[in-house]
Protein backbone atom coordinates (compact mmCIF):
# COMPACT_ATOMS: atom_id res chain seq x y z
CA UNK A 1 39.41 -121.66 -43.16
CA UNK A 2 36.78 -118.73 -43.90
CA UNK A 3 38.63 -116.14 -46.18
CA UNK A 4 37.81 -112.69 -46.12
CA UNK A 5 38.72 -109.95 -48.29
CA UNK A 6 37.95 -106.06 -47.95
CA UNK A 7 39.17 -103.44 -50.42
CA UNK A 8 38.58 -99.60 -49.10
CA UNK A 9 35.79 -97.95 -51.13
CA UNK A 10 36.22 -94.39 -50.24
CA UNK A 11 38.90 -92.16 -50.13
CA UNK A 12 39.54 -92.48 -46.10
CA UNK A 13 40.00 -96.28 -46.46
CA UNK A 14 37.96 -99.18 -44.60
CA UNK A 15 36.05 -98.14 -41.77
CA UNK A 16 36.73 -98.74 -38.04
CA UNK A 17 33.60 -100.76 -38.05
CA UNK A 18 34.65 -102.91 -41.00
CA UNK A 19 37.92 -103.74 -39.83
CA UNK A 20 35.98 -104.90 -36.30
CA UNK A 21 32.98 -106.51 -37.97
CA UNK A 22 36.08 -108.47 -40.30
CA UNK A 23 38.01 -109.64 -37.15
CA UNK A 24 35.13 -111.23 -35.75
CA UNK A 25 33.64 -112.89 -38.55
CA UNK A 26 37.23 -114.60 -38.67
CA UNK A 27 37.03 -115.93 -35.54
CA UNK A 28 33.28 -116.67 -35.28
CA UNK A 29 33.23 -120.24 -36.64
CA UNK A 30 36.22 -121.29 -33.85
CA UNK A 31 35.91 -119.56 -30.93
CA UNK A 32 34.26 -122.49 -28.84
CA UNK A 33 37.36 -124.15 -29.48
CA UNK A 34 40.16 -121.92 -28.43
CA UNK A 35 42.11 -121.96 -25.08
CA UNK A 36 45.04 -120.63 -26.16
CA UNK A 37 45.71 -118.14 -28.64
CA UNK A 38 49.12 -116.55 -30.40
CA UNK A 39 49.09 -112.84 -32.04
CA UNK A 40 52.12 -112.25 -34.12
CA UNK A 41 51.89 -108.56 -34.93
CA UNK A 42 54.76 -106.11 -36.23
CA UNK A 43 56.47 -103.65 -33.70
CA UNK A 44 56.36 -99.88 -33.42
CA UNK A 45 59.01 -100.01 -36.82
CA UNK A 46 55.51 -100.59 -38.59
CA UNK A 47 53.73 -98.28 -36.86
CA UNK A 48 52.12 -97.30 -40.34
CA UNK A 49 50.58 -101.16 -40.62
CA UNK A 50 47.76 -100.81 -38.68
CA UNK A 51 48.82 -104.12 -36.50
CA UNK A 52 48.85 -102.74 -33.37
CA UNK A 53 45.37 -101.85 -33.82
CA UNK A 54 44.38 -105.30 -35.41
CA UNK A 55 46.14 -106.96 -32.30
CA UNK A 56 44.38 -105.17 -29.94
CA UNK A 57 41.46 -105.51 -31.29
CA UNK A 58 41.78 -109.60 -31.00
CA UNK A 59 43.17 -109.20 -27.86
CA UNK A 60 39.93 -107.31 -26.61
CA UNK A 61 37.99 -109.48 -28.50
CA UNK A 62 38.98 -112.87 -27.35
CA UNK A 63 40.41 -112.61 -24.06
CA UNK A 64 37.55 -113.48 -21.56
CA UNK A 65 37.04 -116.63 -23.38
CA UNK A 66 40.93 -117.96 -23.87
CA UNK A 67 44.03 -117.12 -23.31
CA UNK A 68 45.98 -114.89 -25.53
CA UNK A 69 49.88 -113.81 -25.52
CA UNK A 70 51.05 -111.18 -27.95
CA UNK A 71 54.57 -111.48 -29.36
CA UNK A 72 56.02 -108.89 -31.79
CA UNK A 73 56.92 -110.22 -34.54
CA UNK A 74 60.44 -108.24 -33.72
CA UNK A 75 63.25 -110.32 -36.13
CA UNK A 76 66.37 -108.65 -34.88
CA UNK A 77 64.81 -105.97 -33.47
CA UNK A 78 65.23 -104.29 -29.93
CA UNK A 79 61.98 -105.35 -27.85
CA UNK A 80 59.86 -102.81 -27.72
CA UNK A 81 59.33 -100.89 -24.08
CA UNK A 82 56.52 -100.32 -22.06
CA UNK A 83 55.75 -96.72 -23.36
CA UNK A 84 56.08 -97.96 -26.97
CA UNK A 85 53.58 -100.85 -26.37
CA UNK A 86 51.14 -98.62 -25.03
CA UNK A 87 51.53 -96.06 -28.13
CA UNK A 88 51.58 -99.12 -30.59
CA UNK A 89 48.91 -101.27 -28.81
CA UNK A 90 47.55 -98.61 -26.79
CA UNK A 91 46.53 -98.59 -22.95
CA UNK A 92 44.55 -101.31 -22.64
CA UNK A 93 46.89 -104.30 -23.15
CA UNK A 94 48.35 -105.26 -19.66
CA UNK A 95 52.30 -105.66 -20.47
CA UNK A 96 52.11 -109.47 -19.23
CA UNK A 97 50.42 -110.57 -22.03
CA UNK A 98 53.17 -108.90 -24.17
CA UNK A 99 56.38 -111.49 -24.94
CA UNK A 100 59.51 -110.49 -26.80
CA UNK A 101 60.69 -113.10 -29.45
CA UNK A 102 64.53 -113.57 -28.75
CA UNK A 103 65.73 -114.57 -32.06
CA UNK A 104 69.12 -116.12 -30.73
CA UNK A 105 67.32 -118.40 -27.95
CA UNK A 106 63.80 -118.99 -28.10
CA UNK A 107 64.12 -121.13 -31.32
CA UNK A 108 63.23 -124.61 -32.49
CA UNK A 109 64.81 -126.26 -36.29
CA UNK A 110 61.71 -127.61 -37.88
CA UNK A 111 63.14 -128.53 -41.26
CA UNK A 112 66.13 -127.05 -43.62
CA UNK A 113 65.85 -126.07 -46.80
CA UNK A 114 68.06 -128.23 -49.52
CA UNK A 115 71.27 -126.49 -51.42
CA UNK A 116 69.51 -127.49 -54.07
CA UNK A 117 66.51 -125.88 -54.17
CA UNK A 118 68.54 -122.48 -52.90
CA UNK A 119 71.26 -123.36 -56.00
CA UNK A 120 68.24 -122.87 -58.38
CA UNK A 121 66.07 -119.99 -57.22
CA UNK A 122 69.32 -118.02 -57.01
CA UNK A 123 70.76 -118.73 -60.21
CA UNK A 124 73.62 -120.73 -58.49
CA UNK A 125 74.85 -117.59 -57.06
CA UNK A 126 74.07 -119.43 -53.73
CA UNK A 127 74.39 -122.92 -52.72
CA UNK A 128 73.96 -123.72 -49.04
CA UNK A 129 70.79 -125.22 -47.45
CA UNK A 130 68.87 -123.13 -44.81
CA UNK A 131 68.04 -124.29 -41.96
CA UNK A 132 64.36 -123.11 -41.07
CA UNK A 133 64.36 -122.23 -37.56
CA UNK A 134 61.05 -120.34 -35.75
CA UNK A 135 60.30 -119.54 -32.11
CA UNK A 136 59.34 -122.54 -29.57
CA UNK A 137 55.79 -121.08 -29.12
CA UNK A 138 54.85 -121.37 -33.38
CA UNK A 139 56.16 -124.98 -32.88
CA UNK A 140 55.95 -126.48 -29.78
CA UNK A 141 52.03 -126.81 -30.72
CA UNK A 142 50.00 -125.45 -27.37
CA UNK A 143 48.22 -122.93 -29.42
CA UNK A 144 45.02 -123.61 -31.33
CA UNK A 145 45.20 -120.72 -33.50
CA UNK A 146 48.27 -118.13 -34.60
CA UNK A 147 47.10 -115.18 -35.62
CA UNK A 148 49.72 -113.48 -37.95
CA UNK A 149 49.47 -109.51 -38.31
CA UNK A 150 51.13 -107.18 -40.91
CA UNK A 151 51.47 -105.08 -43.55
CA UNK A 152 51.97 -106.08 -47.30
CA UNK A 153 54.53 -102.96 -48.82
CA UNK A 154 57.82 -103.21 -50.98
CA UNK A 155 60.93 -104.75 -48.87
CA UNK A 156 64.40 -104.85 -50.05
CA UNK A 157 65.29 -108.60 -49.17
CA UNK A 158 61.56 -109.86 -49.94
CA UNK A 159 60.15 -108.38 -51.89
CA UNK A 160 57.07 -107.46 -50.69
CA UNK A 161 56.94 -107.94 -47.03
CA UNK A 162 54.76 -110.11 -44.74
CA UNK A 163 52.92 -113.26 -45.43
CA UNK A 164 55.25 -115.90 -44.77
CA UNK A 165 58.18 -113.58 -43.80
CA UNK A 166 56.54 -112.16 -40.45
CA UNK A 167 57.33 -115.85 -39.41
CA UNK A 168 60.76 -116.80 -41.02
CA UNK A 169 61.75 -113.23 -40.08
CA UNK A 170 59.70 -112.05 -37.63
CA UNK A 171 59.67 -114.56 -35.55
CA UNK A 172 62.39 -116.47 -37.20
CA UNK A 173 66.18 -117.60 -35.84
CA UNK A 174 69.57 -116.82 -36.68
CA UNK A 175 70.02 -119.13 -39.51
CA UNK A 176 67.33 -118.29 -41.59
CA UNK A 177 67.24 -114.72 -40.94
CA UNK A 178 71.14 -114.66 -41.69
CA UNK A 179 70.93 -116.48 -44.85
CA UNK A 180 67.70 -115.42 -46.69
CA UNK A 181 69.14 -111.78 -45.87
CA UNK A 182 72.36 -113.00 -47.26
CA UNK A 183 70.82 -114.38 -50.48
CA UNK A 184 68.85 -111.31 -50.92
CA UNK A 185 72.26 -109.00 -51.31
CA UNK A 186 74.08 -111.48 -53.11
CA UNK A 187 70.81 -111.69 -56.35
CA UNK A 188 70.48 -108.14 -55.26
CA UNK A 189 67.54 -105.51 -53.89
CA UNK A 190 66.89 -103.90 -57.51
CA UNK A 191 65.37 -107.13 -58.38
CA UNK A 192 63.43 -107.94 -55.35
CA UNK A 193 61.82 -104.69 -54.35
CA UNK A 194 58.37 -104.34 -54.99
CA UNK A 195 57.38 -107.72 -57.03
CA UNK A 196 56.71 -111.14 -55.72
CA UNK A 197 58.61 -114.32 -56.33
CA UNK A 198 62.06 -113.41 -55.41
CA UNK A 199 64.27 -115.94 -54.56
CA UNK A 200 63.86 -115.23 -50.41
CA UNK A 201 60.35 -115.09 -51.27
CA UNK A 202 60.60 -118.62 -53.00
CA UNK A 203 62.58 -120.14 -50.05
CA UNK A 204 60.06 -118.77 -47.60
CA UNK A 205 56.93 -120.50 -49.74
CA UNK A 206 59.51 -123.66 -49.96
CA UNK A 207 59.51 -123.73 -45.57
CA UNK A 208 55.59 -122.87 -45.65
CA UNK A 209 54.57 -125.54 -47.88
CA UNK A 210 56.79 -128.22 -46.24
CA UNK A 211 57.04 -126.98 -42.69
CA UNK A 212 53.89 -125.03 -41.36
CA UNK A 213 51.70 -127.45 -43.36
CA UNK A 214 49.98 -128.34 -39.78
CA UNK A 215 50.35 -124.95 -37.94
CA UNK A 216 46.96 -123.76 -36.39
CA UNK A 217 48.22 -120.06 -38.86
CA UNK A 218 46.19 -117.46 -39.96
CA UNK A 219 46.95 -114.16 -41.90
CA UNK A 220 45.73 -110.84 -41.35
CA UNK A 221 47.18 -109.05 -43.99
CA UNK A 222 46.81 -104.92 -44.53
CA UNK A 223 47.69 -102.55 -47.27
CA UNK A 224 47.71 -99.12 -46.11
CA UNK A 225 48.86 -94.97 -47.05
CA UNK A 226 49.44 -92.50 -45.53
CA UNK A 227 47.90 -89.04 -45.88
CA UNK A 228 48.95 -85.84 -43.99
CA UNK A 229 49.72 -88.54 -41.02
CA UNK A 230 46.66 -90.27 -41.05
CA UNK A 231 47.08 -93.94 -42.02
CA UNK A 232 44.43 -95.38 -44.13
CA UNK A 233 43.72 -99.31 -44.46
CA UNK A 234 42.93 -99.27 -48.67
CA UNK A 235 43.12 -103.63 -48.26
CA UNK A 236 42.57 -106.57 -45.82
CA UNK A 237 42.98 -109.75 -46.51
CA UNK A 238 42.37 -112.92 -43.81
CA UNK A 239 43.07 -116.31 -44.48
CA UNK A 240 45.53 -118.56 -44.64
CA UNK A 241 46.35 -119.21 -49.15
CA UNK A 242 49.00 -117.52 -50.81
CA UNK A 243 46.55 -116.02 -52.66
CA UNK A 244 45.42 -113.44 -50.63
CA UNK A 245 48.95 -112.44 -50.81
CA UNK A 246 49.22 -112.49 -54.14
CA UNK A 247 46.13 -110.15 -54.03
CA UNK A 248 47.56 -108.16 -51.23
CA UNK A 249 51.10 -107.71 -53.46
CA UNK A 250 49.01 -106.11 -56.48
CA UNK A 251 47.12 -103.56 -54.53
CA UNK A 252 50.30 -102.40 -52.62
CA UNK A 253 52.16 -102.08 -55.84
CA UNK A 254 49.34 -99.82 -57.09
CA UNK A 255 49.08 -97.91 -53.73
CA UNK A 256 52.44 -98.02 -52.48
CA UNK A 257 54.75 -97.89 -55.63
CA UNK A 258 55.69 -94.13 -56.97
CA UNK A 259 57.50 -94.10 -60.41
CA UNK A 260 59.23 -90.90 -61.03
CA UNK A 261 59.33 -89.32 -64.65
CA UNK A 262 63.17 -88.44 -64.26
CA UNK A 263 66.21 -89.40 -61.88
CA UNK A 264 66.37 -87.11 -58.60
CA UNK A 265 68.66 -84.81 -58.31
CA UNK A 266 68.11 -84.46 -54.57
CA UNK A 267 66.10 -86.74 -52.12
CA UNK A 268 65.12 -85.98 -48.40
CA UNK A 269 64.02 -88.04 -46.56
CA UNK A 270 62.19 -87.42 -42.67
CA UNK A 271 62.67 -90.81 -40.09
CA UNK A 272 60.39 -90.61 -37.11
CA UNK A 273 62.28 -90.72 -34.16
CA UNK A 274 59.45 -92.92 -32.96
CA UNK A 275 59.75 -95.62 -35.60
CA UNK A 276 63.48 -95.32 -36.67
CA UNK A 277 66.49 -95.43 -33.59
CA UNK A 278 69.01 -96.83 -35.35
CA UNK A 279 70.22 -97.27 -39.19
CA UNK A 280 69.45 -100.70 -39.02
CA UNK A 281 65.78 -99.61 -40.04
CA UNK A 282 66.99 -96.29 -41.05
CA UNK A 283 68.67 -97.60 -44.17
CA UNK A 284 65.11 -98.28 -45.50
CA UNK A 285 65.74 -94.37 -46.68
CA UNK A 286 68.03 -95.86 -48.91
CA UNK A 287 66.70 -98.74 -49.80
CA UNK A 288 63.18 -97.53 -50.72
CA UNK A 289 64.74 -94.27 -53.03
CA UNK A 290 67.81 -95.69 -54.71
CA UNK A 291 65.92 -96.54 -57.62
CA UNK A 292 64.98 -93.13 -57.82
CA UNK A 293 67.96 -91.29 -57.05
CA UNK A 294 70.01 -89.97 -60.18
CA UNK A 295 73.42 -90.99 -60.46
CA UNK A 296 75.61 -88.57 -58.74
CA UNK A 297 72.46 -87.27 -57.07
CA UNK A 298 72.03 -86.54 -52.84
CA UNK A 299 69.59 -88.56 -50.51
CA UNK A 300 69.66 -86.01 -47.00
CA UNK A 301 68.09 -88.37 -44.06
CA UNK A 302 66.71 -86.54 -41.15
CA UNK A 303 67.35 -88.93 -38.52
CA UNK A 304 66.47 -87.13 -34.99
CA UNK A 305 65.95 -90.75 -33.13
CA UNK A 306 69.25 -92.54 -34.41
CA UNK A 307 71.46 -93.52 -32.18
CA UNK A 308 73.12 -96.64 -33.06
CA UNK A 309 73.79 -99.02 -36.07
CA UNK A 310 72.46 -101.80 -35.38
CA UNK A 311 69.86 -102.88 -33.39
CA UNK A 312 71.68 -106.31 -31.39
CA UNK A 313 74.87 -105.10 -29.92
CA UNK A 314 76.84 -107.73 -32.14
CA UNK A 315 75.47 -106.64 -35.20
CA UNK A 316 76.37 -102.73 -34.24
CA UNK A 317 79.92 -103.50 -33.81
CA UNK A 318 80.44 -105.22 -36.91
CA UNK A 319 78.64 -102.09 -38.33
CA UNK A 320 80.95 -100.09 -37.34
CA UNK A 321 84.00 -102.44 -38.21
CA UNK A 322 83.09 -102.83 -41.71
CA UNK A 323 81.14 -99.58 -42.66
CA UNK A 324 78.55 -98.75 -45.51
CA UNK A 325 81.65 -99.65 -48.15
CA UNK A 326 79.68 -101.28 -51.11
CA UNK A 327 79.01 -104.50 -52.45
CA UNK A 328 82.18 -105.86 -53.53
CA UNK A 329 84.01 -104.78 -50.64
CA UNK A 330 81.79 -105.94 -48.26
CA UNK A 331 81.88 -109.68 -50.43
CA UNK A 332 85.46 -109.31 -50.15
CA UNK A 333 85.24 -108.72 -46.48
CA UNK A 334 83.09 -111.34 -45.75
CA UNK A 335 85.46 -114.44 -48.12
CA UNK A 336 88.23 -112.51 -45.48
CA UNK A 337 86.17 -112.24 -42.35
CA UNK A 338 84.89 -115.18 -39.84
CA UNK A 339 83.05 -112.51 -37.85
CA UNK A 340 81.00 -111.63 -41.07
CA UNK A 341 80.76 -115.05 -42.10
CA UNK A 342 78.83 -115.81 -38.81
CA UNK A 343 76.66 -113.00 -39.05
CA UNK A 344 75.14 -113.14 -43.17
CA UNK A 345 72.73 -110.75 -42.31
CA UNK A 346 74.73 -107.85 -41.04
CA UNK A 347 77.11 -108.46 -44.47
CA UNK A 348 73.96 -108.14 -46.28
CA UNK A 349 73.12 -105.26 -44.65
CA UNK A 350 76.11 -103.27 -45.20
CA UNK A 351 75.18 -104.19 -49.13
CA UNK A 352 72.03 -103.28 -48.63
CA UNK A 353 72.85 -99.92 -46.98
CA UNK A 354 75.46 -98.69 -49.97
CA UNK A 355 74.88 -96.50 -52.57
CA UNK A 356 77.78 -98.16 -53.93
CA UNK A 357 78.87 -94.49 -54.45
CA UNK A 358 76.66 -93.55 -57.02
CA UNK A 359 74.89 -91.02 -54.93
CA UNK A 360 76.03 -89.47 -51.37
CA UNK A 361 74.13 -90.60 -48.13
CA UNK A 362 74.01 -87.88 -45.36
CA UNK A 363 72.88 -88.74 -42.04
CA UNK A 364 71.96 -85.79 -39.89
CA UNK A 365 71.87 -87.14 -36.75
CA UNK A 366 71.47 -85.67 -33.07
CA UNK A 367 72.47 -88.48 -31.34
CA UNK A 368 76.02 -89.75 -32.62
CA UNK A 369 79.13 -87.75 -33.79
CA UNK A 370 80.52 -87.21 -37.12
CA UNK A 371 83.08 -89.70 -36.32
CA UNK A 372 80.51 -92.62 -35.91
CA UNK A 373 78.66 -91.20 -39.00
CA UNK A 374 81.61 -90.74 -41.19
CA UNK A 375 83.20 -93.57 -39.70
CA UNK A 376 80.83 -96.28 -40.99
CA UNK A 377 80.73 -94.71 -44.74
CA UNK A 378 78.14 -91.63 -44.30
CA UNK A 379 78.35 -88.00 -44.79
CA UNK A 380 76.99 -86.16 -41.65
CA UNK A 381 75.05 -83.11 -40.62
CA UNK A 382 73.76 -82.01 -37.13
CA UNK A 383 69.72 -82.78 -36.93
CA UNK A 384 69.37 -79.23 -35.98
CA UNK A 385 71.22 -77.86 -38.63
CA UNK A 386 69.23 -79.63 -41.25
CA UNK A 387 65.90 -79.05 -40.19
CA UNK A 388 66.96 -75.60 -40.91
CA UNK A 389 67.67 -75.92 -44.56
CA UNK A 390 64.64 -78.80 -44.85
CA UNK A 391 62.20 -78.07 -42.44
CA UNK A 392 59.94 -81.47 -42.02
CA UNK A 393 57.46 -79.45 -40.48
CA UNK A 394 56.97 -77.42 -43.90
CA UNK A 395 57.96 -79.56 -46.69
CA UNK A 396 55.17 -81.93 -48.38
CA UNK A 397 55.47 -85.27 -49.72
CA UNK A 398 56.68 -85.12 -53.29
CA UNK A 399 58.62 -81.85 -55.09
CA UNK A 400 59.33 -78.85 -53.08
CA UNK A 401 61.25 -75.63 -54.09
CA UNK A 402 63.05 -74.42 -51.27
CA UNK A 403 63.45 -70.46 -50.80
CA UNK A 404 66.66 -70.48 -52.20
CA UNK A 405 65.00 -71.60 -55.53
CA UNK A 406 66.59 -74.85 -55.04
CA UNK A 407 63.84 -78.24 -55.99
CA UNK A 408 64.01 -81.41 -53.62
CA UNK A 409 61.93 -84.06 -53.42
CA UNK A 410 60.74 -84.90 -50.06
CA UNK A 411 59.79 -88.27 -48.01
CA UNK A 412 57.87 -88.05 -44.78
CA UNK A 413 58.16 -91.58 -44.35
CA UNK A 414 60.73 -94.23 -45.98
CA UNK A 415 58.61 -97.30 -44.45
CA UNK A 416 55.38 -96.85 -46.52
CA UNK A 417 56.15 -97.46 -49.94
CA UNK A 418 59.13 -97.64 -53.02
CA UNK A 419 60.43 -94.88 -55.27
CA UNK A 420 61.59 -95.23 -58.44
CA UNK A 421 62.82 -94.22 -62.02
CA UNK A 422 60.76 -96.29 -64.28
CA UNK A 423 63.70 -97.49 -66.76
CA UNK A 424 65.41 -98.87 -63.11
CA UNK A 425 62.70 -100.65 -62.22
CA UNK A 426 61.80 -103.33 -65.09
């Protein structure tokens, strides 16, 4: 398979007329051959990514000579709607070609990984197999070529997202999604974020090697920042070796990895009520600053779109059973707890989404009361009452002295990159 790798030479990133000339010269050598084609990009959570772009540009590209079908690579995530394909895709993508991935039905078991294997990457702090489940249309084999979109950036149960993970997770089932989320919390986020060969990471390359061996899969892999709201692609990688991962990985931690000189004091952090509807993907305002965040320090989220927990209606309820209540109580809960024990994922979750009280979490929220808020573990502020005090319209990325004389540092957006204090992250 032709490889092809593009790294931004000027400040604005690659140019619209790269990107295109790049997606066709991937396809160029094949298209005679294609009748059916797959497009597994992310969903409007990653609208910084650049896949809906990259998707529709295939799509455009390739549908007057085969078919194609788009499927979000969603995980547990609420399908997108109409209005937020058209924003993510934009207008020209007519809505039937557009398939949700239902991670509780539409699966197939094509192999398991061994205890064994899990035992060892984890440092025997886990010890059951996995089974390695994927949606019927990666493996029931009618497609000659899947075409796998998304962006490499620090993740909290990765490691670096994408690569393999937009199809364990993406488009992965319950049993892989609940226990590679599970063994994530349990060797924990500090040592995963931002750096490759984490133990998820080394199941996922255990089920690629052995399982997708014969899978018609290709990887369009971006890097991207984000200045004053404009996203720019700084890397693109296409192919199908781990090693345009591995270069992907390097340039994101260079572009996407902000080491602080000190611990802060106070974080805020903006979620666009586009992107971010529930605390499900909300959290990644903890996840992404806790590093960062001195101990006994403040992280303020601005949440205007939240309205829920979690994103499948199960998961929310056992949100709001258990709470935001730290590690060890949520381990405790979970020995205690067949409902947790039967959904891994939301139990690492509510690990993930702790501070484990050594800093507050304040939600200000417009959407849900201070009973739901408080209720599963969060201080809470009305969204309106916030944006008062820390004005997203006003504050820039980075320090900001507020007119009370008081310093913050300010996030536009959680999803882009990974903060930290440099003696935390080692």
């Amino acid at each position: 398979m032709k490889e092809i790798v593009i790294i931004a030479k000027k400040k604005d990133g690659i140019s619209e007329r790269e990107l295109a000339d790049a997606l066709i010269q991937s396809v160029e050598d094949r298209k005679e051959g294609l009748k059916r084609v797959l497009l597994l990009p992310p969903d409007i959570t990653r609208m910084h990514s650049g896949g809906g772009k990259i998707a529709a540009l295939y799509y455009k590209m390739l549908k007057d000579i085969c078919e194609v079908d788009i499927m979000p690579a969603l995980g547990t995530h609420d399908p997108m709607t109409e209005e937020e394909c058209k924003e993510f895709f934009g207008e020209d993508i007519p809505m039937g070609s557009i398939v949700p991935h239902r991670w509780r039905q539409d699966i197939v078991k094509i192999g398991q990984v061994p205890k064994e294997f899990v035992s060892e990457v984890s440092g025997g702090l886990v010890d059951f197999p996995i089974g390695v489940e994927v949606n019927k249309r990666i493996a029931e084999g009618s497609y000659d070529l899947i075409i796998s979109i998304g962006q490499v950036v620090p993740h909290e149960v990765v490691g670096m997202a994408n690569y393999s993970k937009n199809i364990f997770v993406g488009c992965g089932g319950k049993e892989i999604i609940n226990k590679s989320h599970f063994l994530g919390a349990v060797c924990g986020m500090e040592k995963a974020m931002g750096r490759d060969h984490f133990a998820v990471r080394k199941v996922f390359d255990y089920a690629d090697q052995h399982f997708l061996k014969d899978t018609p899969l290709m990887y369009v892999l971006t890097v991207t920042t984000v200045e004053e709201g404009d996203i720019n692609l700084e890397g693109l990688y296409i192919g199908r070796s781990r090693k345009l991962f591995e270069m992907a990985v390097e340039l994101s931690q260079n572009k996407n990895l902000t080491f602080v000189d000190k611990p802060l004091e106070k974080v805020v952090v903006n979620l666009d009520e586009r992107e971010f509807k529930s605390t499900w993907i909300g959290n990644k305002a903890v996840y992404r600053t806790r590093m960062a965040i001195a101990d006994g320090g403040q992280l303020i989220i601005l949440a205007p779109g939240v309205r829920k927990f979690g994103e499948d209606e199960s998961i929310d309820r056992l949100i709001r059973k258990y709470g935001y209540r730290g590690r060890d109580r949520i381990l405790e809960k979970y020995r205690e707890n067949l409902d947790l024990q039967e959904n891994m994922s939301a139990a690492a979750h509510l690990i993930h989404g702790s501070s484990d009280s050594r800093f507050s979490v304040t939600y200000c929220v417009r959407h849900m009361s201070r009973n739901e808020i408080e209720g599963a573990g969060f201080g809470y502020m009305d969204y309106e009452e916030a944006a008062k005090l820390y004005n997203p319209e006003v504050l820039k990325d980075g320090f900001n002295v507020l007119p009370d004389g008081e310093e913050i540092f300010y996030i536009s957006n959680p999803a882009i990159g990974l903060w930290a204090d440099k003696k935390r992250f080692c």
